[in-house]
PDB file of N, CA and C in Angstrom:
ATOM      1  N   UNK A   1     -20.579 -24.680 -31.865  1.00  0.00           N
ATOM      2  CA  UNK A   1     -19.740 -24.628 -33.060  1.00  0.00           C
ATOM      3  C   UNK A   1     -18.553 -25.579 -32.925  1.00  0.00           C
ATOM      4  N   UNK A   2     -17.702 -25.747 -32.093  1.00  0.00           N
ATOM      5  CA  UNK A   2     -16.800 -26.474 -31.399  1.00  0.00           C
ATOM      6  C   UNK A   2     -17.315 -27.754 -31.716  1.00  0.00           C
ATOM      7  N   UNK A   3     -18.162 -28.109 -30.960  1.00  0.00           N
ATOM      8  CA  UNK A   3     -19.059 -29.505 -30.932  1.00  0.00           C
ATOM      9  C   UNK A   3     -19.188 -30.174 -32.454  1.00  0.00           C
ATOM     10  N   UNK A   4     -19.835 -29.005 -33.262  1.00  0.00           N
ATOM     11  CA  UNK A   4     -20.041 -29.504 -34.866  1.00  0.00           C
ATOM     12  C   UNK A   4     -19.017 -29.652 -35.782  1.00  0.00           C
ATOM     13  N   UNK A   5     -17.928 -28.613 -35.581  1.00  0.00           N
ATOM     14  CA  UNK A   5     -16.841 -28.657 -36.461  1.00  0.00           C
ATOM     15  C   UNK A   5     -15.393 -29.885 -35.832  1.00  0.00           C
ATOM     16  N   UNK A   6     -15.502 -30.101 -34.429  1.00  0.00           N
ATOM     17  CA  UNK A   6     -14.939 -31.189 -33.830  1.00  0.00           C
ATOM     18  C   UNK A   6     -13.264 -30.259 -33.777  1.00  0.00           C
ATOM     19  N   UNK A   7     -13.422 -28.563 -33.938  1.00  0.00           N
ATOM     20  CA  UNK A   7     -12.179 -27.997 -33.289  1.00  0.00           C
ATOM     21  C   UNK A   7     -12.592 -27.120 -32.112  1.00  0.00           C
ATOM     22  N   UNK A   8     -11.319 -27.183 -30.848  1.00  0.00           N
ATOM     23  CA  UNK A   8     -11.597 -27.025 -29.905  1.00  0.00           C
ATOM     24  C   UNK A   8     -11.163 -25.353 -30.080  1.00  0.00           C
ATOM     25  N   UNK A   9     -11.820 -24.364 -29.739  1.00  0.00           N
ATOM     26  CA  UNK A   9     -12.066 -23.157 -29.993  1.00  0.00           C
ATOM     27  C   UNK A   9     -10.914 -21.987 -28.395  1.00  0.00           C
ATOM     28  N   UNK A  10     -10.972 -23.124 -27.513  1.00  0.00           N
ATOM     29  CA  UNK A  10     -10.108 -22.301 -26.407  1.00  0.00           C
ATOM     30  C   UNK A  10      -8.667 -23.084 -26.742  1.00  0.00           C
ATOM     31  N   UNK A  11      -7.908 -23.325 -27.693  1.00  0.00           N
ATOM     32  CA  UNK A  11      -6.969 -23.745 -27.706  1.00  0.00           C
ATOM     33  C   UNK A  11      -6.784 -22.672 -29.425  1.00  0.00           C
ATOM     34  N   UNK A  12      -7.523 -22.512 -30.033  1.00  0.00           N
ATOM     35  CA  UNK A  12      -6.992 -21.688 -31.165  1.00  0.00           C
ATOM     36  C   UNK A  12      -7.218 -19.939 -30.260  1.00  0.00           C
ATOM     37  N   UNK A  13      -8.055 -19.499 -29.382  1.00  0.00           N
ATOM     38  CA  UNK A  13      -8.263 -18.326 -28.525  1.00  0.00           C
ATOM     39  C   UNK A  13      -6.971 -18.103 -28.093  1.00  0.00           C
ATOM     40  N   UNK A  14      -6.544 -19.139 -27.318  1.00  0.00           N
ATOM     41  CA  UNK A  14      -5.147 -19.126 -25.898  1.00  0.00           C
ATOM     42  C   UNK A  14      -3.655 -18.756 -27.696  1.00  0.00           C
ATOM     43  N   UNK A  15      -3.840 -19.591 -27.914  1.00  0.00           N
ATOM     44  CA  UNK A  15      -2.922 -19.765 -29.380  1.00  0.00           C
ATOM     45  C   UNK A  15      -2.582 -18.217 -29.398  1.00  0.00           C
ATOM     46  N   UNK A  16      -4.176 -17.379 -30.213  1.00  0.00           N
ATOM     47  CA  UNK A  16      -4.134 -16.535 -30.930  1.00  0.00           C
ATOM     48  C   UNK A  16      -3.371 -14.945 -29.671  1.00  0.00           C
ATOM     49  N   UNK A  17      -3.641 -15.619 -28.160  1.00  0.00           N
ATOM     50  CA  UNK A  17      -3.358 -14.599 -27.440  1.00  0.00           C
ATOM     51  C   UNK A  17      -1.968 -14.603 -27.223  1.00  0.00           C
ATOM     52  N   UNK A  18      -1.637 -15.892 -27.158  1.00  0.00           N
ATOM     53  CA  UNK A  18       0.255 -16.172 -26.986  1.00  0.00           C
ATOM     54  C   UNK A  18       0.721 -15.157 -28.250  1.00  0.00           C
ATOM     55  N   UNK A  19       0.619 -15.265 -29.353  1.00  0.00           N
ATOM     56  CA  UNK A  19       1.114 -14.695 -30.445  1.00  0.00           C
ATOM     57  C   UNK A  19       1.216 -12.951 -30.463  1.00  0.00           C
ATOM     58  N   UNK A  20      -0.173 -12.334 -29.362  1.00  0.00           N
ATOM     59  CA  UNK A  20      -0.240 -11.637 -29.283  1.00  0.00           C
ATOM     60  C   UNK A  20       0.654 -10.696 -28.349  1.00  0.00           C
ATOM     61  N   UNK A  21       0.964 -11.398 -27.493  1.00  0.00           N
ATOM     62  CA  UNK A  21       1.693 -11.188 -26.279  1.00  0.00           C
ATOM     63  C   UNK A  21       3.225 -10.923 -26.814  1.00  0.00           C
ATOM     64  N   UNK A  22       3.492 -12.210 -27.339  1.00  0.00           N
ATOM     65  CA  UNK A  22       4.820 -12.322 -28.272  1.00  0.00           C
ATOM     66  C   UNK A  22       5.123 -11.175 -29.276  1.00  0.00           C
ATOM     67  N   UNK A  23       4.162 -10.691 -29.872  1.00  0.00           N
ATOM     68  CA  UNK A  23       4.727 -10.006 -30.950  1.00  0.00           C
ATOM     69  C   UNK A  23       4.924  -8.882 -29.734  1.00  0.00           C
ATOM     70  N   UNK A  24       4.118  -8.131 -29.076  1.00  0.00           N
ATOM     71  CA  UNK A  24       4.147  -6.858 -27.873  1.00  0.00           C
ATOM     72  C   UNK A  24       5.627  -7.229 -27.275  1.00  0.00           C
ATOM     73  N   UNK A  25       5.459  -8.273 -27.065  1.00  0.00           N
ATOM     74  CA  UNK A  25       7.100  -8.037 -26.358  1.00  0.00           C
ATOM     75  C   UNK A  25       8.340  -8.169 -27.127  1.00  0.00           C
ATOM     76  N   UNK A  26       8.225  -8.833 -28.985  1.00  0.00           N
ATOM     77  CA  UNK A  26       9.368  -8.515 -29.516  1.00  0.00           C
ATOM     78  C   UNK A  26       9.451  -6.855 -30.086  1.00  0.00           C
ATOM     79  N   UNK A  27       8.182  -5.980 -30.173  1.00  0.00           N
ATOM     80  CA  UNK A  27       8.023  -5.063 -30.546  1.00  0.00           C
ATOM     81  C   UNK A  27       8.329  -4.006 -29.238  1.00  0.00           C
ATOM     82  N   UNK A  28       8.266  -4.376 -28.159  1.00  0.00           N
ATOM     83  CA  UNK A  28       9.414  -3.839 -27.131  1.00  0.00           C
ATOM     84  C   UNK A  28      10.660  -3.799 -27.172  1.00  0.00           C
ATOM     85  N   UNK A  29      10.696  -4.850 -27.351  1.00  0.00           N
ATOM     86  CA  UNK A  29      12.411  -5.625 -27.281  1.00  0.00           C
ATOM     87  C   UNK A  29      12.982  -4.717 -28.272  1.00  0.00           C
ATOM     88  N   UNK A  30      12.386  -4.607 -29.565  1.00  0.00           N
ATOM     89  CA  UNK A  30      13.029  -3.894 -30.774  1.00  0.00           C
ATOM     90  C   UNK A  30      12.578  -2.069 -30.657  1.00  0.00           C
ATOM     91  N   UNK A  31      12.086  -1.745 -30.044  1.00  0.00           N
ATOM     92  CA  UNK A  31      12.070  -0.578 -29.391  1.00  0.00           C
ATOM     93  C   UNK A  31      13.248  -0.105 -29.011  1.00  0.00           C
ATOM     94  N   UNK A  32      13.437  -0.888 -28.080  1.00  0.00           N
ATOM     95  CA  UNK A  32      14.709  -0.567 -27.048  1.00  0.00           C
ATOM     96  C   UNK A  32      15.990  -0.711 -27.501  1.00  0.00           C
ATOM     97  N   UNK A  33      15.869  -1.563 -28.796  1.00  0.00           N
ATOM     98  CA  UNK A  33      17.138  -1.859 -29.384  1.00  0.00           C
ATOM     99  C   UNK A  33      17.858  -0.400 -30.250  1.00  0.00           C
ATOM    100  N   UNK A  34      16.267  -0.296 -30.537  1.00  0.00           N
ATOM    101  CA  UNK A  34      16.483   0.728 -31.576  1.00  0.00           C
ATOM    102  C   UNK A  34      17.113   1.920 -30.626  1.00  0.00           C
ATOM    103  N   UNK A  35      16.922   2.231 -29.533  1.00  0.00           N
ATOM    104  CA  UNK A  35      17.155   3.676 -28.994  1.00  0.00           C
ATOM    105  C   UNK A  35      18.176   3.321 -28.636  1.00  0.00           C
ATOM    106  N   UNK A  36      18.821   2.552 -27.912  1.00  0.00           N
ATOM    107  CA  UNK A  36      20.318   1.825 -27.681  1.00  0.00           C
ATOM    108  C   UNK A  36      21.125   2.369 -28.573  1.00  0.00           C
ATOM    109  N   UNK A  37      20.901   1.720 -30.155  1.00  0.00           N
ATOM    110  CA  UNK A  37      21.886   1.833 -31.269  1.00  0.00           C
ATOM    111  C   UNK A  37      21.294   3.367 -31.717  1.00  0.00           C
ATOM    112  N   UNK A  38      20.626   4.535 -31.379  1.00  0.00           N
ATOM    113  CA  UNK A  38      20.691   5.676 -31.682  1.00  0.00           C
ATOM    114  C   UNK A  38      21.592   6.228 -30.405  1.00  0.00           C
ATOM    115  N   UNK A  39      21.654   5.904 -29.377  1.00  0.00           N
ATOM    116  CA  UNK A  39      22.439   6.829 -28.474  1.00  0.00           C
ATOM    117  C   UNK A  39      24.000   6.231 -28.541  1.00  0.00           C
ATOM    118  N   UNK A  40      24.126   4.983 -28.999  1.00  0.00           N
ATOM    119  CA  UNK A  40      25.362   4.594 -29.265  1.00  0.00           C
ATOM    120  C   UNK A  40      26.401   5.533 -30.479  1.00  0.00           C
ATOM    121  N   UNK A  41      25.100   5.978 -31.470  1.00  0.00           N
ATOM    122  CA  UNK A  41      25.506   6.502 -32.588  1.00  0.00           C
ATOM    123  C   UNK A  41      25.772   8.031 -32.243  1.00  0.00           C
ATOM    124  N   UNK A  42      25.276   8.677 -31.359  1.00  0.00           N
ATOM    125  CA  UNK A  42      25.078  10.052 -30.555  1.00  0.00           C
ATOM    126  C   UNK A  42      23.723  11.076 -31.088  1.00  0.00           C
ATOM    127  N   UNK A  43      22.724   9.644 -31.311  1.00  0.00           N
ATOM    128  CA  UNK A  43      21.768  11.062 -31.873  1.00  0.00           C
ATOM    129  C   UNK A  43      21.040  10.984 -30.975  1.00  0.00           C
ATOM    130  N   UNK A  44      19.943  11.863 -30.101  1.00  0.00           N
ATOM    131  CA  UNK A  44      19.674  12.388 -29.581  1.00  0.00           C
ATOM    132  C   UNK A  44      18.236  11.877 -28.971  1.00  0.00           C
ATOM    133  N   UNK A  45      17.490  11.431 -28.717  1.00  0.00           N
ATOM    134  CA  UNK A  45      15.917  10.958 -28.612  1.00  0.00           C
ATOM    135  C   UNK A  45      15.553  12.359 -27.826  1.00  0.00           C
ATOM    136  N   UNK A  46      14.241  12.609 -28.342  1.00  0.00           N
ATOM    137  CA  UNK A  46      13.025  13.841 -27.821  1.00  0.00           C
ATOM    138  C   UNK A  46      13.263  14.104 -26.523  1.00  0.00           C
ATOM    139  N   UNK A  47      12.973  12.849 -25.783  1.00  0.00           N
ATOM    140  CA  UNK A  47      12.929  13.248 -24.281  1.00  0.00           C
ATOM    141  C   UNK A  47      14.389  13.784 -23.438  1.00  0.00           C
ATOM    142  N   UNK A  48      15.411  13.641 -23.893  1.00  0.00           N
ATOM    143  CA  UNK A  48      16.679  14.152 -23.406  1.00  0.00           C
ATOM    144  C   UNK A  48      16.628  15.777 -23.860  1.00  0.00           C
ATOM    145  N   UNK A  49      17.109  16.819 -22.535  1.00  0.00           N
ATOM    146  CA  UNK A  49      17.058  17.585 -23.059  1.00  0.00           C
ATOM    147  C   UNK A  49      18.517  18.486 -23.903  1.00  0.00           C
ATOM    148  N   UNK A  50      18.438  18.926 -25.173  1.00  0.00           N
ATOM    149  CA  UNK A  50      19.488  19.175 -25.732  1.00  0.00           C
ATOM    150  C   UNK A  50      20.534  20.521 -25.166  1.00  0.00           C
ATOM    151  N   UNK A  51      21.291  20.251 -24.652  1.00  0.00           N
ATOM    152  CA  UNK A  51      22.133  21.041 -24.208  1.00  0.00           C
ATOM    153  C   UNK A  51      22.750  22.884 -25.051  1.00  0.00           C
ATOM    154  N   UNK A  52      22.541  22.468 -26.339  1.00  0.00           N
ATOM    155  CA  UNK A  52      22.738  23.432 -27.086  1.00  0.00           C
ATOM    156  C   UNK A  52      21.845  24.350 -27.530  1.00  0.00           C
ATOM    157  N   UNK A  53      20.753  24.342 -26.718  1.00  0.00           N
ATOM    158  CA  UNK A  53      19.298  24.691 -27.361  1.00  0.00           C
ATOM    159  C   UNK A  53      19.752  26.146 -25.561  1.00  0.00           C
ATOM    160  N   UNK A  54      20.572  26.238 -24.901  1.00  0.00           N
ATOM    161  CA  UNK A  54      20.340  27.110 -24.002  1.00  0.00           C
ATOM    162  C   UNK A  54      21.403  28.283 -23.763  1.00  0.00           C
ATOM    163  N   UNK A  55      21.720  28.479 -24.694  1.00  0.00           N
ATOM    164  CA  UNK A  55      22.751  29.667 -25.157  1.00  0.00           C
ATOM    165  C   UNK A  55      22.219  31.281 -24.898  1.00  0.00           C
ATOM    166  N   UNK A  56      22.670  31.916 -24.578  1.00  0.00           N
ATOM    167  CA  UNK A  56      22.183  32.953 -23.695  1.00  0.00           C
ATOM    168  C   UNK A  56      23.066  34.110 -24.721  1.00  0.00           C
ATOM    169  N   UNK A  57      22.230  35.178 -25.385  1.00  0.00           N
ATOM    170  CA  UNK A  57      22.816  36.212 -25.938  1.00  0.00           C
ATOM    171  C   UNK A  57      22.761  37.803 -25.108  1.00  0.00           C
ATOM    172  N   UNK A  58      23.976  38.497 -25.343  1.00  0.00           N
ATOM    173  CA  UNK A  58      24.367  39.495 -24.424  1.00  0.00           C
ATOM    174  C   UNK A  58      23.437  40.815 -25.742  1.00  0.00           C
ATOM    175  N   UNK A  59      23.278  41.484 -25.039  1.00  0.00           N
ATOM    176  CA  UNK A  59      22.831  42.891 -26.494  1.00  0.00           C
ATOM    177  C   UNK A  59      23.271  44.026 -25.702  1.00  0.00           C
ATOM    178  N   UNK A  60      24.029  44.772 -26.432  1.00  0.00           N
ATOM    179  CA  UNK A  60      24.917  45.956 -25.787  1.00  0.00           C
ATOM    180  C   UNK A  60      24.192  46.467 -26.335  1.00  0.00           C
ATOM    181  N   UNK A  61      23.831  47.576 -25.137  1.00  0.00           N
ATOM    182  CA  UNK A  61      22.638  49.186 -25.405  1.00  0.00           C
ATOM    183  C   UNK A  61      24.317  50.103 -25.884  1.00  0.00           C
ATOM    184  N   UNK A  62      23.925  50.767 -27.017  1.00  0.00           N
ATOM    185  CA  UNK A  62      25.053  51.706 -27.029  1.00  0.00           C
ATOM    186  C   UNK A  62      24.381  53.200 -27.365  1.00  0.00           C
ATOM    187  N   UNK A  63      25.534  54.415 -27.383  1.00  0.00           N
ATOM    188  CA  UNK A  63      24.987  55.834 -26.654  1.00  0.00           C
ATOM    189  C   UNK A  63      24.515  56.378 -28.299  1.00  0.00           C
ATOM    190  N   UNK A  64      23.667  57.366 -27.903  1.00  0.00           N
ATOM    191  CA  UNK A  64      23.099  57.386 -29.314  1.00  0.00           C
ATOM    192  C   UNK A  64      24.327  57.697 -30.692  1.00  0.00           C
ATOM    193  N   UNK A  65      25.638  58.637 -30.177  1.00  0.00           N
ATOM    194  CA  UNK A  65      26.587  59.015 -30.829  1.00  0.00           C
ATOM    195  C   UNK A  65      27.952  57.852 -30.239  1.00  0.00           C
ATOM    196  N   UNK A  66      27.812  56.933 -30.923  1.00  0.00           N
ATOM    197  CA  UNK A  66      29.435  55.671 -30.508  1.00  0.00           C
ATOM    198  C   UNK A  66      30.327  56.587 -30.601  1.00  0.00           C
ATOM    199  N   UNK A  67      31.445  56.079 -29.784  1.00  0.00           N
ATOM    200  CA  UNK A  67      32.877  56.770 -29.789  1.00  0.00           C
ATOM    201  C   UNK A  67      33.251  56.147 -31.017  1.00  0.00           C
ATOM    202  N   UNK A  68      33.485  56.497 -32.026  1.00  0.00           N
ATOM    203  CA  UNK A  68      34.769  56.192 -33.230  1.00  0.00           C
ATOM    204  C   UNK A  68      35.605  55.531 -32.719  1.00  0.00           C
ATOM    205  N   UNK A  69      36.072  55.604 -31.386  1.00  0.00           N
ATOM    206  CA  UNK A  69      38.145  54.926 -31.138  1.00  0.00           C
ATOM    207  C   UNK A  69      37.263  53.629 -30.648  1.00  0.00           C
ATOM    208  N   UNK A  70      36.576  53.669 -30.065  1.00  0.00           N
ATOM    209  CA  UNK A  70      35.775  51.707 -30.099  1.00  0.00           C
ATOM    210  C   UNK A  70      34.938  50.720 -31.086  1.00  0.00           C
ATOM    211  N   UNK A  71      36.007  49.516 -30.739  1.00  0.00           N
ATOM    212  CA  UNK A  71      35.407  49.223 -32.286  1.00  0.00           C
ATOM    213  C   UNK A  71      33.685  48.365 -31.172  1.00  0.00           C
ATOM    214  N   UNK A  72      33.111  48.442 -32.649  1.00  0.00           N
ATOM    215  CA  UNK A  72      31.372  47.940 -32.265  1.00  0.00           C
ATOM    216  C   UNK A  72      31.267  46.001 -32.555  1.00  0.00           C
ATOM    217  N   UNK A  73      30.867  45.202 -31.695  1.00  0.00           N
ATOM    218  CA  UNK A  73      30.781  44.246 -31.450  1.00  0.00           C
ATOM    219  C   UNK A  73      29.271  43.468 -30.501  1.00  0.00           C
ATOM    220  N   UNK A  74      29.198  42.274 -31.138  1.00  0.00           N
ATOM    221  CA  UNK A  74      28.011  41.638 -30.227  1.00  0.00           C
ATOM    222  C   UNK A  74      29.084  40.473 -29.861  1.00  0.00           C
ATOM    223  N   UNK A  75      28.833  40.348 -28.881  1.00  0.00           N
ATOM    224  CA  UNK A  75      29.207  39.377 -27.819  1.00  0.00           C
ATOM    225  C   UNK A  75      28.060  38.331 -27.577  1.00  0.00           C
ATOM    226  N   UNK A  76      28.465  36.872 -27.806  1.00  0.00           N
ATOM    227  CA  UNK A  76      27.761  36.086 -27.828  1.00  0.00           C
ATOM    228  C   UNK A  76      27.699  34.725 -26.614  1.00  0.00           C
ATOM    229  N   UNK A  77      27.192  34.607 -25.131  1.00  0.00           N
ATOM    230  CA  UNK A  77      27.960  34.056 -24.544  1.00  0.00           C
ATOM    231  C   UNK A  77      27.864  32.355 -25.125  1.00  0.00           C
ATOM    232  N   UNK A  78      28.593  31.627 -25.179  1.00  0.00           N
ATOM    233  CA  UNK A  78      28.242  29.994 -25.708  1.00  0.00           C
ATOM    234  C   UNK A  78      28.180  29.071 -25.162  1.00  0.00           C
ATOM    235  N   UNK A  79      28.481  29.446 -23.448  1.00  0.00           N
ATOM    236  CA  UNK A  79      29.102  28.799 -22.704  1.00  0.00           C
ATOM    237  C   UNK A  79      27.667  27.472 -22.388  1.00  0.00           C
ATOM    238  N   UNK A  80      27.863  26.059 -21.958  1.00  0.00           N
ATOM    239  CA  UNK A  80      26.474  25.484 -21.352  1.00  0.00           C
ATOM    240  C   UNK A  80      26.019  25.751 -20.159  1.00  0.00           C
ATOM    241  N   UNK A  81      25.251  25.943 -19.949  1.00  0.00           N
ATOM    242  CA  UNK A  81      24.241  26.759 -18.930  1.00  0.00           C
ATOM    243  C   UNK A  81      24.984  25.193 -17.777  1.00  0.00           C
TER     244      UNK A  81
END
């Protein structure tokens, strides 16, 4: 085919693979940009784990008849683990 059409076929191949390569690595490049300017901004990506997601709640057993002179409350601890 090369021979008949008088174009050389491993120079449009090599071509078509450079381009390929190129776009993979600007589509990296812009990957990375992108998560940069999200953690710059403070939002969060999946794989970090979120700190606020580990909040620990207290549950007071109380007696079947409460004392009246105490007042009734849930206590919530907020503190980060």
């Amino acid at each position: 085919l090369g021979k008949k059409s008088g174009i050389d076929i491993t120079k449009i191949l090599s071509a078509k693979k450079k381009l390929a390569a190129k776009r993979k690595r600007h589509e990296k490049r812009n990957a990375k940009r992108a998560e940069k300017e999200l953690k710059r901004n403070g939002v969060k990506m999946q794989e970090e784990p979120d700190l606020e997601q580990h909040k620990k709640i207290s549950i007071i057993q109380m007696d079947d008849e409460p004392d009246p002179s105490l007042p009734r409350a849930i206590i919530l601890d907020l503190s980060p683990v």
